[in-house]
N, C-alpha and C. Protein backbone atom coordinates (compact mmCIF):
# COMPACT_ATOMS: atom_id res chain seq x y z
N UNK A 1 -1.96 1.49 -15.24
CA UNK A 1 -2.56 2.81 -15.22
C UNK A 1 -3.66 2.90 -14.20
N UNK A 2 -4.30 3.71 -14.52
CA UNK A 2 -5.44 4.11 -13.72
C UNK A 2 -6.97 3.97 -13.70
N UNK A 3 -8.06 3.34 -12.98
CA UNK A 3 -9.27 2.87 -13.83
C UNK A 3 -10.15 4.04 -13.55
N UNK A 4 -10.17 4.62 -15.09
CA UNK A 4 -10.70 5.71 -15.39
C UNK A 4 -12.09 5.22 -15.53
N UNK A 5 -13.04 4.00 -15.67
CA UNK A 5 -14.17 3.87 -16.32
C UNK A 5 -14.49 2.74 -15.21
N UNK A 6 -15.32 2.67 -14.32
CA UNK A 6 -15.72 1.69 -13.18
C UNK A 6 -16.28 0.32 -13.99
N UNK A 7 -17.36 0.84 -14.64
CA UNK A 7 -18.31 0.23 -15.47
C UNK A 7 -17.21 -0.92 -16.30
N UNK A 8 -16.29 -0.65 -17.16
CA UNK A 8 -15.61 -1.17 -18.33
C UNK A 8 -14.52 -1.54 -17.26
N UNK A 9 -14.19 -0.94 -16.37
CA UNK A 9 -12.69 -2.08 -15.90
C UNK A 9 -13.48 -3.28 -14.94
N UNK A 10 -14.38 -3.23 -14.09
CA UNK A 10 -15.09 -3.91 -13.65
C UNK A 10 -15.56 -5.37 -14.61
N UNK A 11 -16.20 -4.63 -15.98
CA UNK A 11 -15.87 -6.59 -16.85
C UNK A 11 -14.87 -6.52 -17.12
N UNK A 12 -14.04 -5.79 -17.42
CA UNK A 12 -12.77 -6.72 -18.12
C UNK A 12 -11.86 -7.71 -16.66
N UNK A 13 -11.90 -7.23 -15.46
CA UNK A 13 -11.76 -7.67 -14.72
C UNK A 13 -12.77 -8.98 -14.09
N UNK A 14 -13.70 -8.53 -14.71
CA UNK A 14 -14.80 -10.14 -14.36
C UNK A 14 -14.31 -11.18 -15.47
N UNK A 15 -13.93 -10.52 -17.32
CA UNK A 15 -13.89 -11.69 -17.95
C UNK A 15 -12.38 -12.35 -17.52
N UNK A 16 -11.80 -11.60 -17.21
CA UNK A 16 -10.11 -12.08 -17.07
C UNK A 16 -9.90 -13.25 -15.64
N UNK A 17 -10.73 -12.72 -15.13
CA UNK A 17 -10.98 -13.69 -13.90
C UNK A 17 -11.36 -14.76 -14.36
N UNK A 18 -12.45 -14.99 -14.44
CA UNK A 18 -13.67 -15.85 -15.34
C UNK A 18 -12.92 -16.90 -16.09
N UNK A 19 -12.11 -16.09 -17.17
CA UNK A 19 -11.36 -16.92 -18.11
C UNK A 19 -10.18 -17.89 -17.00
N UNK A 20 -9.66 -17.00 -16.21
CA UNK A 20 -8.63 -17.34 -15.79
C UNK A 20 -8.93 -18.82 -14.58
N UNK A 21 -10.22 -18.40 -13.83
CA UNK A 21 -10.84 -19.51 -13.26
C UNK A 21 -11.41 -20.50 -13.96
N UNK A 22 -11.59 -20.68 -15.48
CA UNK A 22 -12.05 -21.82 -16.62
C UNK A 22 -10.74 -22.52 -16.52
N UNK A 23 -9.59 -21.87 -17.12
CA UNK A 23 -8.62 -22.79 -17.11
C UNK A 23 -8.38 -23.65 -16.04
N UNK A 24 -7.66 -22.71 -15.15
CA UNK A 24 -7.02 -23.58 -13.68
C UNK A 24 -7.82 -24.55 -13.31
N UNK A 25 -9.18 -24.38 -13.54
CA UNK A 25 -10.14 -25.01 -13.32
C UNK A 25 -10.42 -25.32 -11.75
N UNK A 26 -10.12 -24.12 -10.70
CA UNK A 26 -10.00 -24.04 -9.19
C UNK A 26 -10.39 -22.31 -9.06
N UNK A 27 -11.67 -22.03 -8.56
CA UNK A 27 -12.05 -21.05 -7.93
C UNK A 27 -11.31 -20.43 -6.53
N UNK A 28 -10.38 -19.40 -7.34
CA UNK A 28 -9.81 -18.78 -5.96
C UNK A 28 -10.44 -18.36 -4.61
N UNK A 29 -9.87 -18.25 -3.58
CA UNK A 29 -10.58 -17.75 -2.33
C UNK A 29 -11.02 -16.06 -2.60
N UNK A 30 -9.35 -15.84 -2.76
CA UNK A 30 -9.27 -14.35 -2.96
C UNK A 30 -8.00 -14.30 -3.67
N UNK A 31 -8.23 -12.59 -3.97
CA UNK A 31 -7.14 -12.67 -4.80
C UNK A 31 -6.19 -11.04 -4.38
N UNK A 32 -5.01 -11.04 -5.32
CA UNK A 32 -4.50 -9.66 -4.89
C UNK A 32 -4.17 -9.14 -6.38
N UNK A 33 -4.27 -7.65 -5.76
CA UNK A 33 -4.69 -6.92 -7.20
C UNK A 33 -3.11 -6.22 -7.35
N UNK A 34 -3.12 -5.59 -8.26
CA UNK A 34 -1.46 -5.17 -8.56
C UNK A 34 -2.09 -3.64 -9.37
N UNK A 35 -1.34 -2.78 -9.05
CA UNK A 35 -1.28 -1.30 -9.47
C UNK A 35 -0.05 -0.64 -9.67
N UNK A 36 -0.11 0.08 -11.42
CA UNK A 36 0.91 0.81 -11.58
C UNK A 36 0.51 2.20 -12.13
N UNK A 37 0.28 2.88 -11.17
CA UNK A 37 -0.41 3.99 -11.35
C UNK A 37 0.77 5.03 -11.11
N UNK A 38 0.29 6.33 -12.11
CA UNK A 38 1.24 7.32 -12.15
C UNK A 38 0.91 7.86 -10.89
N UNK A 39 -0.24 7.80 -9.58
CA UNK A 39 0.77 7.98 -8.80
C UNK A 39 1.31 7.53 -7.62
N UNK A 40 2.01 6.34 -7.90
CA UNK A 40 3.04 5.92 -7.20
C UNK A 40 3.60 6.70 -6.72
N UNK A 41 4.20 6.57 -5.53
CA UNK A 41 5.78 7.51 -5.30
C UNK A 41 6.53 6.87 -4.39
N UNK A 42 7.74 6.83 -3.65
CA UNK A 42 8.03 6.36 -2.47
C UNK A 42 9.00 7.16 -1.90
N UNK A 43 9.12 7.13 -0.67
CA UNK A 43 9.49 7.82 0.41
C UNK A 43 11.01 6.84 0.83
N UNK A 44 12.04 7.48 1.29
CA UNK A 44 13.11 6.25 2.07
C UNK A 44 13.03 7.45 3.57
N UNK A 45 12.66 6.06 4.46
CA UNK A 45 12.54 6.44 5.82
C UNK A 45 13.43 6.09 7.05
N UNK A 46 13.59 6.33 8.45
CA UNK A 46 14.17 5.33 8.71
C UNK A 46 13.94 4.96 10.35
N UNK A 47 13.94 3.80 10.76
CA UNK A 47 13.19 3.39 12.09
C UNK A 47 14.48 3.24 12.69
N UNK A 48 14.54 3.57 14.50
CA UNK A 48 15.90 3.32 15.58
C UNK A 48 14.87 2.42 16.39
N UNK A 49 15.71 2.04 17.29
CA UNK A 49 15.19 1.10 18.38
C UNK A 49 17.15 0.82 19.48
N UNK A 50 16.49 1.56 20.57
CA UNK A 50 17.74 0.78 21.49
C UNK A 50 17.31 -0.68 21.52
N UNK A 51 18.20 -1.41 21.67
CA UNK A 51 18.63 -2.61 22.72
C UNK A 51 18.70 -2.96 23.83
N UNK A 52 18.10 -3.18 24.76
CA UNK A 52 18.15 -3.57 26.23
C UNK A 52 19.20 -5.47 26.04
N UNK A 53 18.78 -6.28 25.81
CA UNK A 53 19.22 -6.60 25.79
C UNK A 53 20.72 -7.78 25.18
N UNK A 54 21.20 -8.50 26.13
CA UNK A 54 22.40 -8.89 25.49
C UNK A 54 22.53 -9.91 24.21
N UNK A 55 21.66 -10.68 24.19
CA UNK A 55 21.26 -11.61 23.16
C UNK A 55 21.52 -10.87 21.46
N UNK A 56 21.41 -11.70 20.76
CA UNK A 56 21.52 -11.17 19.53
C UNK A 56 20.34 -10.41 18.74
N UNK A 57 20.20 -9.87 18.21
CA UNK A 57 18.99 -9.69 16.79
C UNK A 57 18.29 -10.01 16.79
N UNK A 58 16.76 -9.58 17.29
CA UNK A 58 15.95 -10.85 16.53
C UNK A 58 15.40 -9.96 15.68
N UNK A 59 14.30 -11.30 15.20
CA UNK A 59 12.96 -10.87 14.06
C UNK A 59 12.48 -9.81 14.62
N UNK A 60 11.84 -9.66 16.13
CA UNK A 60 10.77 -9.27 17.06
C UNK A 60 11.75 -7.30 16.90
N UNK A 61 12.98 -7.30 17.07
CA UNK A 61 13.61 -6.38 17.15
C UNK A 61 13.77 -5.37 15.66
N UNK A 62 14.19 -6.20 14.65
CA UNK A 62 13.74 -6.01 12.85
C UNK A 62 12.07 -5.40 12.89
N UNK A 63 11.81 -5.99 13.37
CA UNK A 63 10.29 -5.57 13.18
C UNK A 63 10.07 -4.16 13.98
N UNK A 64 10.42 -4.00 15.32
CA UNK A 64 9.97 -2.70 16.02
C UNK A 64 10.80 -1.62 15.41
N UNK A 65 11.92 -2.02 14.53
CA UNK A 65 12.69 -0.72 13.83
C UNK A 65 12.05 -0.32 12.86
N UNK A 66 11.29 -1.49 11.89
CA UNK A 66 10.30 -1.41 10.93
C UNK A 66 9.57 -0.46 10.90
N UNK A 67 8.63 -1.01 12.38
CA UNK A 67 7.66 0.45 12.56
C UNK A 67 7.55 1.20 12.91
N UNK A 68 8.86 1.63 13.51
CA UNK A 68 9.73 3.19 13.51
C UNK A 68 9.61 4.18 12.35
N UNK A 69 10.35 2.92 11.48
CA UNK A 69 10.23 3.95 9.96
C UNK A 69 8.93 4.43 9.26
N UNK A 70 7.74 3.67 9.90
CA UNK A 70 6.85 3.78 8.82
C UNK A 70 6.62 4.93 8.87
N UNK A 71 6.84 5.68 7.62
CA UNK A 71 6.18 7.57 7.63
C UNK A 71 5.37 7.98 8.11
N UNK A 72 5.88 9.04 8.69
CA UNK A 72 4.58 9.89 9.53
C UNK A 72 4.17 11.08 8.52
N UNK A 73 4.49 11.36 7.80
CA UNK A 73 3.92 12.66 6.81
C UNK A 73 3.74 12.04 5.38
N UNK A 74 2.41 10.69 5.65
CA UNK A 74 2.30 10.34 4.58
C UNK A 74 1.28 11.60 3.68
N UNK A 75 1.98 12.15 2.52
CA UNK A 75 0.83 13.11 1.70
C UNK A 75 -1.11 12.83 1.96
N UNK A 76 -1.44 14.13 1.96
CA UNK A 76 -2.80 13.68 2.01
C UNK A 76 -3.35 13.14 0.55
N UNK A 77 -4.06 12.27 0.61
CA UNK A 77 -4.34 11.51 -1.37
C UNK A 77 -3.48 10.53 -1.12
N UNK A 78 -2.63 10.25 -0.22
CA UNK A 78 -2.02 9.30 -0.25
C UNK A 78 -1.62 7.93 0.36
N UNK A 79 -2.17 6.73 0.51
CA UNK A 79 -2.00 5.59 1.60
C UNK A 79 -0.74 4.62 0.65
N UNK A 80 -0.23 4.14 2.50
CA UNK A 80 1.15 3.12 2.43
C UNK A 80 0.62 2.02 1.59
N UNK A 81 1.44 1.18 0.66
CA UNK A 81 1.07 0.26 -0.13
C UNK A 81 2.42 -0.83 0.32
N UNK A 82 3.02 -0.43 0.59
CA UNK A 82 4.32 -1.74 0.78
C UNK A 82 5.56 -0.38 2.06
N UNK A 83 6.02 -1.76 2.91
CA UNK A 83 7.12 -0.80 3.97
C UNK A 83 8.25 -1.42 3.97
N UNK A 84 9.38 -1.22 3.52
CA UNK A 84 10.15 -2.56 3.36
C UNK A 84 11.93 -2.49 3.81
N UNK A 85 12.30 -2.89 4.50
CA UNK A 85 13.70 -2.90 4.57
C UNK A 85 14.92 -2.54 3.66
N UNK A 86 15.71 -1.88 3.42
CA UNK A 86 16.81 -1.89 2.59
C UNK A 86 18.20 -2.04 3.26
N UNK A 87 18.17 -1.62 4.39
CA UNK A 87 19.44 -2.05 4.93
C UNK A 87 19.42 -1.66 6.58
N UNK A 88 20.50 -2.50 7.42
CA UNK A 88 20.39 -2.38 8.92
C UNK A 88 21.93 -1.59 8.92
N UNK A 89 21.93 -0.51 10.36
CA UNK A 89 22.90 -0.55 10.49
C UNK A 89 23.03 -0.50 12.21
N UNK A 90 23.93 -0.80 12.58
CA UNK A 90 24.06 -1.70 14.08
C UNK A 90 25.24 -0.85 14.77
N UNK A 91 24.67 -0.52 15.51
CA UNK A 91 26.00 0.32 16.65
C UNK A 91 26.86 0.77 15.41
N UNK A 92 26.22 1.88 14.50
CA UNK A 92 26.90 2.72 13.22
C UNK A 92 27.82 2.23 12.88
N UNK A 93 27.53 0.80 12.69
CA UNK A 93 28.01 -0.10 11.45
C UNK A 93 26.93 -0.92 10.33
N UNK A 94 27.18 0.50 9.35
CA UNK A 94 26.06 0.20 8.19
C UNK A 94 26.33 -1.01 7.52
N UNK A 95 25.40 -1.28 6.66
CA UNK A 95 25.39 -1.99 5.29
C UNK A 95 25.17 -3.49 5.45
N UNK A 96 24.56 -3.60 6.63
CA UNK A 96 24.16 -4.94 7.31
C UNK A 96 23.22 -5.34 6.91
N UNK A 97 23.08 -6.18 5.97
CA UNK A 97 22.01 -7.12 4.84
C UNK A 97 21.10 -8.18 6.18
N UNK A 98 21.98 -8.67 6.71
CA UNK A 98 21.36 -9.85 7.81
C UNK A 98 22.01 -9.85 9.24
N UNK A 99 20.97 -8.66 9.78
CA UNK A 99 21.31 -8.65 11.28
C UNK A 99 20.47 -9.50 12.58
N UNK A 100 20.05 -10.36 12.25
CA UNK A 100 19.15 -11.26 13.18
C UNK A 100 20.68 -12.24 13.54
N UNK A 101 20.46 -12.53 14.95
CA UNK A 101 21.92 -12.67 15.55
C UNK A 101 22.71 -12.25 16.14
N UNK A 102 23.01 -10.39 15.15
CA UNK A 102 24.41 -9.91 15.95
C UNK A 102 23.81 -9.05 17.13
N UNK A 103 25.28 -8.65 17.53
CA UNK A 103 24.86 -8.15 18.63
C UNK A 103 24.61 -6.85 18.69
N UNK A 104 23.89 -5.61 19.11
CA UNK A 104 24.05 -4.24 18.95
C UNK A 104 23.31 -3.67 20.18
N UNK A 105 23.63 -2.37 20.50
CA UNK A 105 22.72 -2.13 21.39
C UNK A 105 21.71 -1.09 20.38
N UNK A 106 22.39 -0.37 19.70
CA UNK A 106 21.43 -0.01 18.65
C UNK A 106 20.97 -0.50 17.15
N UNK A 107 19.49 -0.68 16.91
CA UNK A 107 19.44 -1.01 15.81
C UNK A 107 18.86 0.28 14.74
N UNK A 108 19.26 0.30 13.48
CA UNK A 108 18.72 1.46 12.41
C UNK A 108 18.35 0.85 11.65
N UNK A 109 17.38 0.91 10.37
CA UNK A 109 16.64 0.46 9.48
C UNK A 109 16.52 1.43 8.78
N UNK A 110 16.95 1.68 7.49
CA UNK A 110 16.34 2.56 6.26
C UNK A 110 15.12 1.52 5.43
N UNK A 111 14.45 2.22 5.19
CA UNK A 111 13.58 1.36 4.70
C UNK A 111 12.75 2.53 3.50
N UNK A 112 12.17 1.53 2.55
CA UNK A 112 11.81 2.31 1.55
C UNK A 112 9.87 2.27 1.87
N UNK A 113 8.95 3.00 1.12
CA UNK A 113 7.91 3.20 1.33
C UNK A 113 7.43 3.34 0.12
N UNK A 114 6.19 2.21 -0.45
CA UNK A 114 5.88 3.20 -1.75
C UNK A 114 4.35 3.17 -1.40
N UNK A 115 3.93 4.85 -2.18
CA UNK A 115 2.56 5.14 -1.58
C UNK A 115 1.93 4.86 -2.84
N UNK A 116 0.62 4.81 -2.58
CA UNK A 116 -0.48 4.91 -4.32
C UNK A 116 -1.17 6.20 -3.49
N UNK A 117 -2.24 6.11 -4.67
CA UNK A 117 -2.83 7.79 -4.50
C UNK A 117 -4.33 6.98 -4.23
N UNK A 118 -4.70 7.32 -3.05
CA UNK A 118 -5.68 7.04 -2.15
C UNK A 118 -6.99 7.01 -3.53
N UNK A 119 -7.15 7.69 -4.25
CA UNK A 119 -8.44 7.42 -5.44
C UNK A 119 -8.03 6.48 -6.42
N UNK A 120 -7.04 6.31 -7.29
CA UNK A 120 -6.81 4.97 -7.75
C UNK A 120 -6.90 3.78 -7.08
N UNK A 121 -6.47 3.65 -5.80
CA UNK A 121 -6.50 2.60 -5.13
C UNK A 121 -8.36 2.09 -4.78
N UNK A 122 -8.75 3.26 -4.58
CA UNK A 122 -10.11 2.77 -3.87
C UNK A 122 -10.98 2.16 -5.93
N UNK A 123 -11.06 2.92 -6.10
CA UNK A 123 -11.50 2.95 -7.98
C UNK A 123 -11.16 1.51 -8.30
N UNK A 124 -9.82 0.78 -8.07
CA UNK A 124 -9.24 -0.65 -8.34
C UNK A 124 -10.57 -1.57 -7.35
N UNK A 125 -10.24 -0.87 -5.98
CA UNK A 125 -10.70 -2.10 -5.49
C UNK A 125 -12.56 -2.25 -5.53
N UNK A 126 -12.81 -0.60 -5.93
CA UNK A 126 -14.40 -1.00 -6.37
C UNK A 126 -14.69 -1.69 -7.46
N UNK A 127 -13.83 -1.81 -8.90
CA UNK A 127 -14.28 -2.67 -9.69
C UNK A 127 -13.61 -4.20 -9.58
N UNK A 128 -12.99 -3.79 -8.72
CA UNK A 128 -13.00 -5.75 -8.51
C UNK A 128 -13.60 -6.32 -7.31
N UNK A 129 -14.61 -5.32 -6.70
CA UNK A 129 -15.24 -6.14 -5.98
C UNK A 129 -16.39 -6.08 -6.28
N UNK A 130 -16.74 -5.48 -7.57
CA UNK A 130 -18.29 -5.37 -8.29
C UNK A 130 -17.76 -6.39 -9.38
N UNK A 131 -16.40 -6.84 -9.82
CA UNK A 131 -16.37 -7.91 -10.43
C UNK A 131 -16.36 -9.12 -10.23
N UNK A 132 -16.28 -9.49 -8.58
CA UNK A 132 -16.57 -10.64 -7.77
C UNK A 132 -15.47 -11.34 -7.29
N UNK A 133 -14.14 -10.13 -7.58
CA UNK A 133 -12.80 -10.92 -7.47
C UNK A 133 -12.75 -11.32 -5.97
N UNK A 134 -13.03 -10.42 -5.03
CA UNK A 134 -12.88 -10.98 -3.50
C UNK A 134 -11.21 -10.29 -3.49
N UNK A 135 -10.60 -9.17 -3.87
CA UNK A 135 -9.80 -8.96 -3.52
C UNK A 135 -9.09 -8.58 -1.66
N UNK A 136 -8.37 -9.06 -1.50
CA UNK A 136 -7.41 -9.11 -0.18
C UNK A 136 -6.41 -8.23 -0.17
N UNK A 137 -5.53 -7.43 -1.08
CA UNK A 137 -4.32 -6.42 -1.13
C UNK A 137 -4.45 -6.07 -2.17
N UNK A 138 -3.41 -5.40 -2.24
CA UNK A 138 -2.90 -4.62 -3.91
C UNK A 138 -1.44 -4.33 -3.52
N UNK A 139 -0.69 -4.89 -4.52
CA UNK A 139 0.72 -4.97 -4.61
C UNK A 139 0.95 -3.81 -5.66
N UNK A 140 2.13 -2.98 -5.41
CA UNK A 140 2.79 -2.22 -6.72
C UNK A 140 3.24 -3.27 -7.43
N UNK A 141 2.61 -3.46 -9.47
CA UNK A 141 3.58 -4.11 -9.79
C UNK A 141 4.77 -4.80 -10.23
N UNK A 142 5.33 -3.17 -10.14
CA UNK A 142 7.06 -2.90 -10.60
C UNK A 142 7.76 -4.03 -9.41
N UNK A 143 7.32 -3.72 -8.17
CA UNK A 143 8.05 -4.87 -7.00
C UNK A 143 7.43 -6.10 -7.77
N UNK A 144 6.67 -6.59 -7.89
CA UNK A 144 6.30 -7.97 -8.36
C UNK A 144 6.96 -8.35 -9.43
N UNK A 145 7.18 -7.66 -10.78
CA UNK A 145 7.90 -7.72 -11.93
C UNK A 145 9.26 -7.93 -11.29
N UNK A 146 9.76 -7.18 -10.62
CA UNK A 146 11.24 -7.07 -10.08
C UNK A 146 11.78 -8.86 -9.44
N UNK A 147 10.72 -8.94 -8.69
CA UNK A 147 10.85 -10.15 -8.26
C UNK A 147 10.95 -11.48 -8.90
N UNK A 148 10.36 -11.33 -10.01
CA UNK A 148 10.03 -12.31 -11.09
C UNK A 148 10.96 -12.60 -11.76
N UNK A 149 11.60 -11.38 -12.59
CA UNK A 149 12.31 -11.65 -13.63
C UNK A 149 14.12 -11.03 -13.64
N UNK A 150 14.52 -10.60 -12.38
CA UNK A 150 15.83 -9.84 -12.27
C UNK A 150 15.85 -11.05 -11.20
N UNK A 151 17.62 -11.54 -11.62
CA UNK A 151 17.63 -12.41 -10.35
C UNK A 151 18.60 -11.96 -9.16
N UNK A 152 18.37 -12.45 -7.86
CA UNK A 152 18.65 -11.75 -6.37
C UNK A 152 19.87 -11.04 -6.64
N UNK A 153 21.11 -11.45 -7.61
CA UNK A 153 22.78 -10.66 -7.59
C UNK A 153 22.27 -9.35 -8.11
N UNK A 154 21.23 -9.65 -9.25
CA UNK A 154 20.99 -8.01 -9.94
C UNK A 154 20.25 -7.15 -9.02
N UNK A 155 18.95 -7.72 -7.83
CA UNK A 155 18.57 -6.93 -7.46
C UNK A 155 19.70 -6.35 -5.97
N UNK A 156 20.37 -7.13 -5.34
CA UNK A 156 21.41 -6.84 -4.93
C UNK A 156 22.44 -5.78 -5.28
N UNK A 157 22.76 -5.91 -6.84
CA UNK A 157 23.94 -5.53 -7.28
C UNK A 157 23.23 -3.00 -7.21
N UNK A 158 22.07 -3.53 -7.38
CA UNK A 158 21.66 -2.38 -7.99
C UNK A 158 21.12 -2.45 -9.93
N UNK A 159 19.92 -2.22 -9.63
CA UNK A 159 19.47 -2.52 -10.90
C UNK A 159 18.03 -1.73 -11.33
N UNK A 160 17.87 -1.01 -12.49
CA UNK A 160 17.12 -0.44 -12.62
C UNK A 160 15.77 -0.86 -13.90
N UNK A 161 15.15 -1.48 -13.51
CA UNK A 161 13.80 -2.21 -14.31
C UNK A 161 12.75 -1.27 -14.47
N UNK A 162 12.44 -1.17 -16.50
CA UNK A 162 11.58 -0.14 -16.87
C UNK A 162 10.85 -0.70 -17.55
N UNK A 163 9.79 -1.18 -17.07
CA UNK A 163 8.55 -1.81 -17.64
C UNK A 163 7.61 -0.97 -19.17
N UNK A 164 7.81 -1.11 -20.48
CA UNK A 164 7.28 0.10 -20.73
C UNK A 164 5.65 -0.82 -21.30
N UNK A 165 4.51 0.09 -20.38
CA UNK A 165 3.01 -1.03 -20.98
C UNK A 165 2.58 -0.54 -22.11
N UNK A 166 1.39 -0.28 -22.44
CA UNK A 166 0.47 0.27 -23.25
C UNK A 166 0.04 1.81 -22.79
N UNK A 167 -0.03 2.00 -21.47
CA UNK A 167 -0.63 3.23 -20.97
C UNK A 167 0.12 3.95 -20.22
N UNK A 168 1.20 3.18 -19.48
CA UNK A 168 2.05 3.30 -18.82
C UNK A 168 3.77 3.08 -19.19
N UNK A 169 4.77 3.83 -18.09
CA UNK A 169 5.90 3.38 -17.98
C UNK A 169 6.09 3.17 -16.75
N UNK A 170 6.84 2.10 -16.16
CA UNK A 170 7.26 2.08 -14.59
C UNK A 170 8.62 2.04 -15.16
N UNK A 171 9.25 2.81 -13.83
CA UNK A 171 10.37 2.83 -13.48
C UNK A 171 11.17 2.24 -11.93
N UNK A 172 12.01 1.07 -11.92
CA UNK A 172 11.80 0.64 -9.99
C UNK A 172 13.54 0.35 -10.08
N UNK A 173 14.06 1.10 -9.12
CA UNK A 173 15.71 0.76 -8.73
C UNK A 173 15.38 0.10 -7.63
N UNK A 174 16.57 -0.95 -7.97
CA UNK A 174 16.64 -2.17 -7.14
C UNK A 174 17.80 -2.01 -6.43
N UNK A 175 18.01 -1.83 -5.27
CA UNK A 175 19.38 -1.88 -4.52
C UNK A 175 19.22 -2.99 -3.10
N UNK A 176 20.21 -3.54 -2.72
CA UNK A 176 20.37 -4.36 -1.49
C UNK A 176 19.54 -5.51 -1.53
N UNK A 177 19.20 -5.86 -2.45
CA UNK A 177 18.38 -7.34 -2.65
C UNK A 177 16.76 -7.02 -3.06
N UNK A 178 16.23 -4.68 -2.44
CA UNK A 178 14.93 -4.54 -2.41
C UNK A 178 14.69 -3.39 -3.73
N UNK A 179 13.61 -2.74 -3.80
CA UNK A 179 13.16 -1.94 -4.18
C UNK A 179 13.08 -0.79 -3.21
N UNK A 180 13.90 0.30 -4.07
CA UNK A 180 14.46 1.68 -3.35
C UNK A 180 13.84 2.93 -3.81
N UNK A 181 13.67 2.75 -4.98
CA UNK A 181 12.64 3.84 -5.49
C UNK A 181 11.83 3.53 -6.82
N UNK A 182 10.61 4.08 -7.11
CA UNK A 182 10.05 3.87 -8.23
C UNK A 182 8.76 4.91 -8.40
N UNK A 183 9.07 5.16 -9.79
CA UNK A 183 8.32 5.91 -10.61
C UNK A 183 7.24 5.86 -11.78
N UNK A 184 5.99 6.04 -11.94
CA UNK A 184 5.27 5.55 -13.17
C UNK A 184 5.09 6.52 -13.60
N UNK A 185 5.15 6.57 -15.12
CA UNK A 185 4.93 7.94 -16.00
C UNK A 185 3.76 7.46 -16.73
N UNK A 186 2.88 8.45 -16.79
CA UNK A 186 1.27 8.09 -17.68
C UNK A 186 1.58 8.05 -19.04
N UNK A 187 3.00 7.41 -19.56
CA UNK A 187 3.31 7.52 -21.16
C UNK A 187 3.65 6.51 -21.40
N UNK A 188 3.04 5.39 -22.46
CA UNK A 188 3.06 3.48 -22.92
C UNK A 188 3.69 4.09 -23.93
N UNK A 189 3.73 2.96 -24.66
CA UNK A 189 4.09 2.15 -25.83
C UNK A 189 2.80 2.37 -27.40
């Protein structure tokens, strides 16, 4: 959910740390924070890039299609939280999972986008840095859950994971190995 109270998420985020640095008994550098805030949303975008040359695919080429896609009409209230690949398609031959290699003169990238809402995000990272966490990112954590506990055929196959919390519900479809869309509703358990 959302940290409605600076003051009160700020300790519970100092004792959870705290506790969590007693055990391990190893003081993190930094850490990354995870948000499932109702408002999430995501966007599917998509980046081109010609080919000059004859060689195959690379990373360097994946990547400049990447940041083709990244949205240009991100909502105002709203910053990029994750940009991510779902599928290549190569001289309009879609459905290309692993194109580093082939050959194309054009490359396409659909790629998915999920935004948070520019005041939850900042609200997270003020009480964990008045809680001493030293945070470095913030992950959505329907992708993190996804990753964890659905294994690669399901998130491949197409698969839809509904987290239901206490304050919250996430909702995250999994297609092509990634996360394609996802939704949080302000209604728990």
């Amino acid at each position: 959910g959302s940290v409605v109270n600076i003051r009160e998420a700020t300790a519970s985020l100092r004792n959870c740390f705290n506790e969590a640095v007693s055990k391990a008994g190893i003081l993190p550098e930094y850490s990354i924070l995870g948000i499932g805030d109702p408002q999430i949303d995501t966007l599917i975008t998509e980046g081109r890039i010609r080919r000059e040359s004859p060689s195959g695919t690379t990373r360097e080429d994946l990547d400049g299609a990447l940041g083709k896609a990244y949205p240009s009409d991100i909502p105002s209230g709203k910053e990029l939280l994750h940009l991510m690949p779902i599928s290549y398609t190569l001289d309009d031959i879609p459905g290309i999972s692993r194109p580093i290699g082939m050959h194309a003169e054009e490359l396409l990238v659909e790629a998915a986008s999920i935004l948070g809402g520019t005041s939850p995000l900042n609200a997270l990272k003020k009480a964990a840095k008045n809680a001493g966490v030293n945070p470095r990112g913030i992950v959505f954590t329907s992708l993190c859950l996804g990753n964890s506990v659905l294994t690669l055929d399901q998130r491949q196959q197409g698969t839809l994971l509904i987290d239901m919390g206490a304050g919250t519900t996430s909702v995250a479809h999994f297609e092509s190995g990634v996360i394609s869309g996802a939704r949080v509703i302000g209604v728990g358990g």
